[in-house]
N, C-alpha and C. Protein backbone atom coordinates (compact mmCIF):
# COMPACT_ATOMS: atom_id res chain seq x y z
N UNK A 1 -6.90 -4.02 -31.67
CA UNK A 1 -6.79 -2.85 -30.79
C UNK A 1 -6.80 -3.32 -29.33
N UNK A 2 -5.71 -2.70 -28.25
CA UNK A 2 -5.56 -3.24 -27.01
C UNK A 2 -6.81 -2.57 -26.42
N UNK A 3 -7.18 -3.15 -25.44
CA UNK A 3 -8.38 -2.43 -24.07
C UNK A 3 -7.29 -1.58 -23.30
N UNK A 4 -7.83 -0.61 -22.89
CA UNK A 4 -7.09 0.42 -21.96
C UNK A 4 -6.36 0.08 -20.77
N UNK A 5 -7.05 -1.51 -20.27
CA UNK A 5 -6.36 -1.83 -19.30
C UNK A 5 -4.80 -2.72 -19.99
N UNK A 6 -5.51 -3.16 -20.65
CA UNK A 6 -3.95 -3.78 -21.39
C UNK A 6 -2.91 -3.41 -21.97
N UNK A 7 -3.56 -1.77 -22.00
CA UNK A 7 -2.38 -0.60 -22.70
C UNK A 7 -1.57 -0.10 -21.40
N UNK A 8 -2.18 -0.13 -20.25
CA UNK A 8 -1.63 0.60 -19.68
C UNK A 8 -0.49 -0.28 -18.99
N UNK A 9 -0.83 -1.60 -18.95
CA UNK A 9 0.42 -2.55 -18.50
C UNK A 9 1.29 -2.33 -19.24
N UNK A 10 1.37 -2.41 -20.50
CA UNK A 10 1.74 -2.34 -22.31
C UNK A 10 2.43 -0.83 -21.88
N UNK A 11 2.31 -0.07 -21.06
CA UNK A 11 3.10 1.26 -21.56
C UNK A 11 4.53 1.34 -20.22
N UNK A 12 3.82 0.60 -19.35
CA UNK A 12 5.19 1.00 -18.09
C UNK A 12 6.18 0.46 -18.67
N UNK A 13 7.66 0.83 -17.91
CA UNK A 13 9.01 0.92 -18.02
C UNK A 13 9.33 -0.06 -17.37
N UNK A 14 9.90 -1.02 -18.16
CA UNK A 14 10.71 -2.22 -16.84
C UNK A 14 11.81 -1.18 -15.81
N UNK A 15 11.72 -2.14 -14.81
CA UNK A 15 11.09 -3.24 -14.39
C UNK A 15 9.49 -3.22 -13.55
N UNK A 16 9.25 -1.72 -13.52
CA UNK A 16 7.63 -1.62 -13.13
C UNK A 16 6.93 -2.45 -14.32
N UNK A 17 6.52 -2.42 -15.29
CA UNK A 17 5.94 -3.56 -16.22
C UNK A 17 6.06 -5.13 -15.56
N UNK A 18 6.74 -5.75 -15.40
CA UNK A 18 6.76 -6.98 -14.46
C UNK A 18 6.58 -7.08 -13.54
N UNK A 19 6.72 -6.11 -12.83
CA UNK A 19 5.73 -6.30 -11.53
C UNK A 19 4.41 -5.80 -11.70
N UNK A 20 3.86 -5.04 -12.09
CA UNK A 20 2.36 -5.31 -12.26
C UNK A 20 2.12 -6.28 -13.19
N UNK A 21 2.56 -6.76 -14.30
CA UNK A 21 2.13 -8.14 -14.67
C UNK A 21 1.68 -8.93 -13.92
N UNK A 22 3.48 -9.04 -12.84
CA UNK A 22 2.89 -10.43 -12.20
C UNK A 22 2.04 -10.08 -11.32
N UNK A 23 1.86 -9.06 -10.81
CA UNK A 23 0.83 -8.79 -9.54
C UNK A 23 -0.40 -8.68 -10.24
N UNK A 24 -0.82 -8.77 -11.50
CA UNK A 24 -2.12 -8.66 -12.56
C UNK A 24 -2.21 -10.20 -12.31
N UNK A 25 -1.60 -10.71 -13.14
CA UNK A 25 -2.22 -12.55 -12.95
C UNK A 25 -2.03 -13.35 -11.65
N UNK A 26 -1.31 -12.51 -10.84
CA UNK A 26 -1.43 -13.61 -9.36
C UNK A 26 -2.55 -13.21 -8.84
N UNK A 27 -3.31 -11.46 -8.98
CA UNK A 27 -4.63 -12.07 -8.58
C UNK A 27 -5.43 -12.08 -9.09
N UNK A 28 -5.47 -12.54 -10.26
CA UNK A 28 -6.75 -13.28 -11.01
C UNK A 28 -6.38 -14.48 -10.57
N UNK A 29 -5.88 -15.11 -10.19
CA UNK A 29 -5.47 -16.56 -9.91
C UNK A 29 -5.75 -16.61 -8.52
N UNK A 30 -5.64 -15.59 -7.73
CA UNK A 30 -5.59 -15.76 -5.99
C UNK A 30 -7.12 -15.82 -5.51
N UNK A 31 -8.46 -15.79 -6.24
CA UNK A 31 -9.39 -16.22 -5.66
C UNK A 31 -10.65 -16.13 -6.64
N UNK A 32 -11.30 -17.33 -7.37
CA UNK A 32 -12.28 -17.15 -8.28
C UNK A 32 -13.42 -15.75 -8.38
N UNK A 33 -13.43 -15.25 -7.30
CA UNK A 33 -14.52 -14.15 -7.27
C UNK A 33 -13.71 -13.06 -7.59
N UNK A 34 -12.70 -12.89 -7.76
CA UNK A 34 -11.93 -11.78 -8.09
C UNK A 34 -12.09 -11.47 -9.54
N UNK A 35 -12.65 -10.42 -10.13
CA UNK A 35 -12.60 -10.24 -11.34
C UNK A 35 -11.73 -9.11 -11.46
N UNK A 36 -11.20 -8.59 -13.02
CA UNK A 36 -10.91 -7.37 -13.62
C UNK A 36 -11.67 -6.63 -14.37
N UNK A 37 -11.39 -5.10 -14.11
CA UNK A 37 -11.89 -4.27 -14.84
C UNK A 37 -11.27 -2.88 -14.79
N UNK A 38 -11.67 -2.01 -15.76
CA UNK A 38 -10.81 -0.75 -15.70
C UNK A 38 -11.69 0.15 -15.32
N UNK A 39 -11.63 0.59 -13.96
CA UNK A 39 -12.49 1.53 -13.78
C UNK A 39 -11.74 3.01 -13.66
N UNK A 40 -11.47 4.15 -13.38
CA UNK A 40 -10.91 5.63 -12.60
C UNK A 40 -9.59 5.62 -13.70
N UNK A 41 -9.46 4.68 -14.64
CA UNK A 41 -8.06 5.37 -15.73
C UNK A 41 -7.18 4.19 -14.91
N UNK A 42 -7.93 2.98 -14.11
CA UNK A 42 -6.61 2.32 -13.70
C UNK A 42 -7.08 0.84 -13.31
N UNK A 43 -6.46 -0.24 -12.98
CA UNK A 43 -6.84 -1.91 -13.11
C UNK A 43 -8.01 -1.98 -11.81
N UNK A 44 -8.83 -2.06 -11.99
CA UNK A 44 -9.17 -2.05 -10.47
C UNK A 44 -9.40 -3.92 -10.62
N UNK A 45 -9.42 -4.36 -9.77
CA UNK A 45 -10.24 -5.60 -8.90
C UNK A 45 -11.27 -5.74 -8.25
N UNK A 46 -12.03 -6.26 -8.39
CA UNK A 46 -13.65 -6.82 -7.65
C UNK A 46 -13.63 -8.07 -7.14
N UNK A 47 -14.36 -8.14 -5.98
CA UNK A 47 -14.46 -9.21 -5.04
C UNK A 47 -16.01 -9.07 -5.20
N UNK A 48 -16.50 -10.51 -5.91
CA UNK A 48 -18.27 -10.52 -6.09
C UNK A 48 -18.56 -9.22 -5.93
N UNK A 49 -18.22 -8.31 -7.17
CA UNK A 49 -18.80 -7.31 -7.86
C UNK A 49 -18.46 -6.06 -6.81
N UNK A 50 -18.32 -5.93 -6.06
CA UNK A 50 -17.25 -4.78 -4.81
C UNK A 50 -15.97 -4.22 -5.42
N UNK A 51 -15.78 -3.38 -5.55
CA UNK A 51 -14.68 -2.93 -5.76
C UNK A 51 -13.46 -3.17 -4.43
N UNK A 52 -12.33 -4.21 -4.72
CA UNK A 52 -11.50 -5.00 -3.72
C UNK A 52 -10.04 -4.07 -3.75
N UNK A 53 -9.26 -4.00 -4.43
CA UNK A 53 -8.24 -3.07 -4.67
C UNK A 53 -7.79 -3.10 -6.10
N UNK A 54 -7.01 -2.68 -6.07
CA UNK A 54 -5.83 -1.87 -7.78
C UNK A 54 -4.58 -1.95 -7.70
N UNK A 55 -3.87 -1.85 -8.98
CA UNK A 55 -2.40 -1.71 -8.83
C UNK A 55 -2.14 -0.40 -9.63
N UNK A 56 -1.14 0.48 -8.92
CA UNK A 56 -0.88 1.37 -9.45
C UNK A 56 0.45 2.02 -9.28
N UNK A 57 1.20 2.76 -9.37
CA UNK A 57 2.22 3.08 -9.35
C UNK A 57 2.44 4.76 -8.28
N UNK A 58 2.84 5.05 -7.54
CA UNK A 58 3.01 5.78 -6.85
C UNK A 58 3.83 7.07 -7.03
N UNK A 59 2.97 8.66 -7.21
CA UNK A 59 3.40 9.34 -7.95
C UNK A 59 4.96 9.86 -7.33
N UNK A 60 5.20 9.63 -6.20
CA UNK A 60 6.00 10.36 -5.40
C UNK A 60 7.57 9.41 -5.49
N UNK A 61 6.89 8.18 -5.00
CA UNK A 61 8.05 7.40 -4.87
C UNK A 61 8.18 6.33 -5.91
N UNK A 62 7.72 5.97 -7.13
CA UNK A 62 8.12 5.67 -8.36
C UNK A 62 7.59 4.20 -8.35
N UNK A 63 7.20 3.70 -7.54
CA UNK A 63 7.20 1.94 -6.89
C UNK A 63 5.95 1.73 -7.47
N UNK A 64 5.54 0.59 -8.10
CA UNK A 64 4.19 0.04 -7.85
C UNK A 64 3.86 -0.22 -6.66
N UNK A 65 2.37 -0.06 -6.65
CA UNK A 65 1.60 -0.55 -5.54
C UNK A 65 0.63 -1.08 -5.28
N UNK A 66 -0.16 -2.30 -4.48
CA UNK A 66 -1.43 -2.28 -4.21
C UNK A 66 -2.05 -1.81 -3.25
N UNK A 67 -2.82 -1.59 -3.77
CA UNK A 67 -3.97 -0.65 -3.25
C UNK A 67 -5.42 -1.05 -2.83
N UNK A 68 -5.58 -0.95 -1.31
CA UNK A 68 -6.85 -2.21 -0.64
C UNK A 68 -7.62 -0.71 -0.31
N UNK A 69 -9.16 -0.88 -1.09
CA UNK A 69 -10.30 0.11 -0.77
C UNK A 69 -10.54 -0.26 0.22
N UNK A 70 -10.85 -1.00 0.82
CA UNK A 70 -11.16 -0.93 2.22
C UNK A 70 -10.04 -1.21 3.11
N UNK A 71 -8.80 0.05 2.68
CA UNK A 71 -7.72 -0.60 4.03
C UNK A 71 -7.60 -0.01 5.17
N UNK A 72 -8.91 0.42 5.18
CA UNK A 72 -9.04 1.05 7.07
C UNK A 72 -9.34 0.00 7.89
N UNK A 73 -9.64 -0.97 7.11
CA UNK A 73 -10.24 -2.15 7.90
C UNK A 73 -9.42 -3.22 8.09
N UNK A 74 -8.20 -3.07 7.10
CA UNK A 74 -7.37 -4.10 7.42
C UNK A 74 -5.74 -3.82 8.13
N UNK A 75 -5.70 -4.59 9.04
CA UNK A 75 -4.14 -4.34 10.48
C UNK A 75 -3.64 -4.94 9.83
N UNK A 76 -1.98 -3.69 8.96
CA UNK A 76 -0.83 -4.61 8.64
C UNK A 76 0.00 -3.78 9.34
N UNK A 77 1.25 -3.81 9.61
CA UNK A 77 2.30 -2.62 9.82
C UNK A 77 2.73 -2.17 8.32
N UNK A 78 2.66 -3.05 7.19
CA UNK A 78 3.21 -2.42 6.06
C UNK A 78 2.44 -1.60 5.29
N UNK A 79 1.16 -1.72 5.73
CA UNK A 79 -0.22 -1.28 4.77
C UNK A 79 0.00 0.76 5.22
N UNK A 80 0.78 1.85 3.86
CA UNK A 80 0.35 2.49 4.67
C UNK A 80 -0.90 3.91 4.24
N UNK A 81 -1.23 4.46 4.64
CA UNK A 81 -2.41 5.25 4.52
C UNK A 81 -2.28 6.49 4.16
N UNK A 82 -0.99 7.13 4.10
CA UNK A 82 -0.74 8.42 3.73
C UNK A 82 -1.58 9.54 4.13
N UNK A 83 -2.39 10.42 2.98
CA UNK A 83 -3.08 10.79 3.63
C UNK A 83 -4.70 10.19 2.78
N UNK A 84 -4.67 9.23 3.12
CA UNK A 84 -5.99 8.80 2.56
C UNK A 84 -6.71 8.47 3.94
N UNK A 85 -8.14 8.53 3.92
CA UNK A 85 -9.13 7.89 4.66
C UNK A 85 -9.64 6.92 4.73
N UNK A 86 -10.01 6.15 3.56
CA UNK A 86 -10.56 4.82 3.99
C UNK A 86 -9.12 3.72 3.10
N UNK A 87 -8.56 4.00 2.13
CA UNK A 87 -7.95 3.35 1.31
C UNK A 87 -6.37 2.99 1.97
N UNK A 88 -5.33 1.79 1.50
CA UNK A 88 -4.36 2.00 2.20
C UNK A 88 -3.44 1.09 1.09
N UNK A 89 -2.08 1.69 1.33
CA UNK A 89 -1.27 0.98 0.05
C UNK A 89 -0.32 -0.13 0.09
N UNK A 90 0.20 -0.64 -0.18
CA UNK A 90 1.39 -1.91 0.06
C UNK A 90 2.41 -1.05 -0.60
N UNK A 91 3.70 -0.82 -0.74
CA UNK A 91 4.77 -0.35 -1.93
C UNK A 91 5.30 -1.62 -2.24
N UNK A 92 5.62 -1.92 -3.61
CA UNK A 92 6.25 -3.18 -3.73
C UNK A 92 7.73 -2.75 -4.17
N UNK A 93 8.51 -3.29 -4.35
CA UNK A 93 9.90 -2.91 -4.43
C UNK A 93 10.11 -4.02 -6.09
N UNK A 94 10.27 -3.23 -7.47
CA UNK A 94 10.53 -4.24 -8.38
C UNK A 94 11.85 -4.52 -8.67
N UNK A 95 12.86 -4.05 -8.14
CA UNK A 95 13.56 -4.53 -8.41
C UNK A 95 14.20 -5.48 -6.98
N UNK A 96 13.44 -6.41 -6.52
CA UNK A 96 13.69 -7.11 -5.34
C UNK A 96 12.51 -7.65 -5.57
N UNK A 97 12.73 -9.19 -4.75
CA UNK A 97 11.47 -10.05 -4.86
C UNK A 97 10.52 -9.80 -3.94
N UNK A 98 9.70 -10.10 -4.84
CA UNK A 98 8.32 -9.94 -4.04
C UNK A 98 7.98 -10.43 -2.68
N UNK A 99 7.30 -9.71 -1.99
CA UNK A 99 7.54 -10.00 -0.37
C UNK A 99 5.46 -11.07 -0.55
N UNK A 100 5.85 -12.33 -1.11
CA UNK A 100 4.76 -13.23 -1.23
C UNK A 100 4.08 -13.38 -0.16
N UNK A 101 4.71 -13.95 0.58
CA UNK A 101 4.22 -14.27 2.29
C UNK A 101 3.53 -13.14 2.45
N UNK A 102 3.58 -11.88 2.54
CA UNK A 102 3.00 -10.86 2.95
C UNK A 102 1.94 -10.52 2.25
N UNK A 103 2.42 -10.22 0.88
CA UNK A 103 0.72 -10.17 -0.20
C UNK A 103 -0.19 -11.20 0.19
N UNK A 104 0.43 -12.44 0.35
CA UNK A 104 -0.76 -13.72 0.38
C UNK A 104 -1.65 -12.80 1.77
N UNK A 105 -0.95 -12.70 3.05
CA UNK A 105 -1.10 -12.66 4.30
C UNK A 105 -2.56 -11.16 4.09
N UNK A 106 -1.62 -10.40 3.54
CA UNK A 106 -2.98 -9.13 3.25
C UNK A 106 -4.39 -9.63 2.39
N UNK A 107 -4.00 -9.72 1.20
CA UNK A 107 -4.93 -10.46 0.50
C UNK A 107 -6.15 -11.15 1.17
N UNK A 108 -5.46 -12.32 1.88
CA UNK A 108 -6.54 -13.34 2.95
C UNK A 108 -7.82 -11.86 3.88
N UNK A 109 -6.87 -11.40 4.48
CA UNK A 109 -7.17 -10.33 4.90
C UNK A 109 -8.51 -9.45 4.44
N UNK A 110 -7.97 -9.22 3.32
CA UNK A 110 -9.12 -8.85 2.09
C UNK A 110 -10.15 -9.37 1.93
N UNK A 111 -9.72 -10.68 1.56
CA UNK A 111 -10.62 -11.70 1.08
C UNK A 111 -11.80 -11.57 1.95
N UNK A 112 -11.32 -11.72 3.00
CA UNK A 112 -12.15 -12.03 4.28
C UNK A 112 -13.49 -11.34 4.54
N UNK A 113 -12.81 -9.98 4.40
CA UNK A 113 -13.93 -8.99 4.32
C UNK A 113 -15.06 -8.81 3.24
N UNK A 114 -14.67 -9.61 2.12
CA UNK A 114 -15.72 -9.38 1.19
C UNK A 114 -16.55 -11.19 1.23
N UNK A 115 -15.84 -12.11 1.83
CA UNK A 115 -16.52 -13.25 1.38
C UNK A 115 -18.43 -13.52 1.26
N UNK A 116 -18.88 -12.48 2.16
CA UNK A 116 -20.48 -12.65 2.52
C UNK A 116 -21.01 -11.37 1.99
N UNK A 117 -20.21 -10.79 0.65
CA UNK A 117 -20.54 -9.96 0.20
C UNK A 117 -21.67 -10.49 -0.86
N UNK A 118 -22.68 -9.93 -1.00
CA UNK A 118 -23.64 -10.69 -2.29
C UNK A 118 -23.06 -10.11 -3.68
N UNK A 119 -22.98 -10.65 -4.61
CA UNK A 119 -23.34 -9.47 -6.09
C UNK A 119 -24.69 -9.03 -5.68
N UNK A 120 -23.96 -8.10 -7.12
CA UNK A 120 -25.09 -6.76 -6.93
C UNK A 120 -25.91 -7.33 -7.87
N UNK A 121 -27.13 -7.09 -7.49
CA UNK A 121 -28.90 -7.64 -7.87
C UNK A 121 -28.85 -9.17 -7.45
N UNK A 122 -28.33 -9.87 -6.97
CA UNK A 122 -28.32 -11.30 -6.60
C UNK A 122 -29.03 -11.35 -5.05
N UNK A 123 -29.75 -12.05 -4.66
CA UNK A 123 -30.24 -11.98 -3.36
C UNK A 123 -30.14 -13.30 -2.46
């Protein structure tokens, strides 16, 4: 029996299915403290136990996306905010290559903000 997070990769429509794939294992790979888990019905990511961002698909305009919880805090021109308050989105385009340079560039970004984050109960 699949886990819910693995169903839900398991159910999109190419070519959205390959791009959250690959955007699933590039960041488990893009920084050891990054874990997975399924939290709200969708992939989220943790940075030493913080909730870091998600990939999800965008109801309006059809695109996957990532999605940085804390993207009030991070300056991109591409990052955008719609009408959210603290959260902010990337659109990725799947049928065109991935704009790498730029994920890496946000990501770091990310990273940054959580590196002196403790886990939770760790002191």
């Amino acid at each position: 029996m699949l886990r819910p997070i693995d169903n839900y990769f398991l159910q999109q429509p190419e070519p959205l299915r390959s791009c959250l794939e690959f955007m699933r294992a590039y960041l488990l790979k893009a920084d050891k403290c990054l874990t997975e888990n399924w939290k709200y019905g969708m992939p989220m990511y943790y940075y030493n136990g913080k909730m870091c961002c998600y990939l999800w698909v965008h109801k309006k305009y059809g695109q996957p996306y990532l999605g940085i919880v804390e993207g009030n805090k991070i300056d991109h021109p591409d990052l955008l905010t719609e009408k959210r308050a603290r959260m902010k989105i990337l659109l990725l385009d799947p049928e065109q290559d991935l704009p790498m340079k730029k994920i890496r560039l946000i990501l770091k970004q990310v990273f940054a903000l959580y590196k002196h984050v403790k886990k939770p109960g760790k002191k």
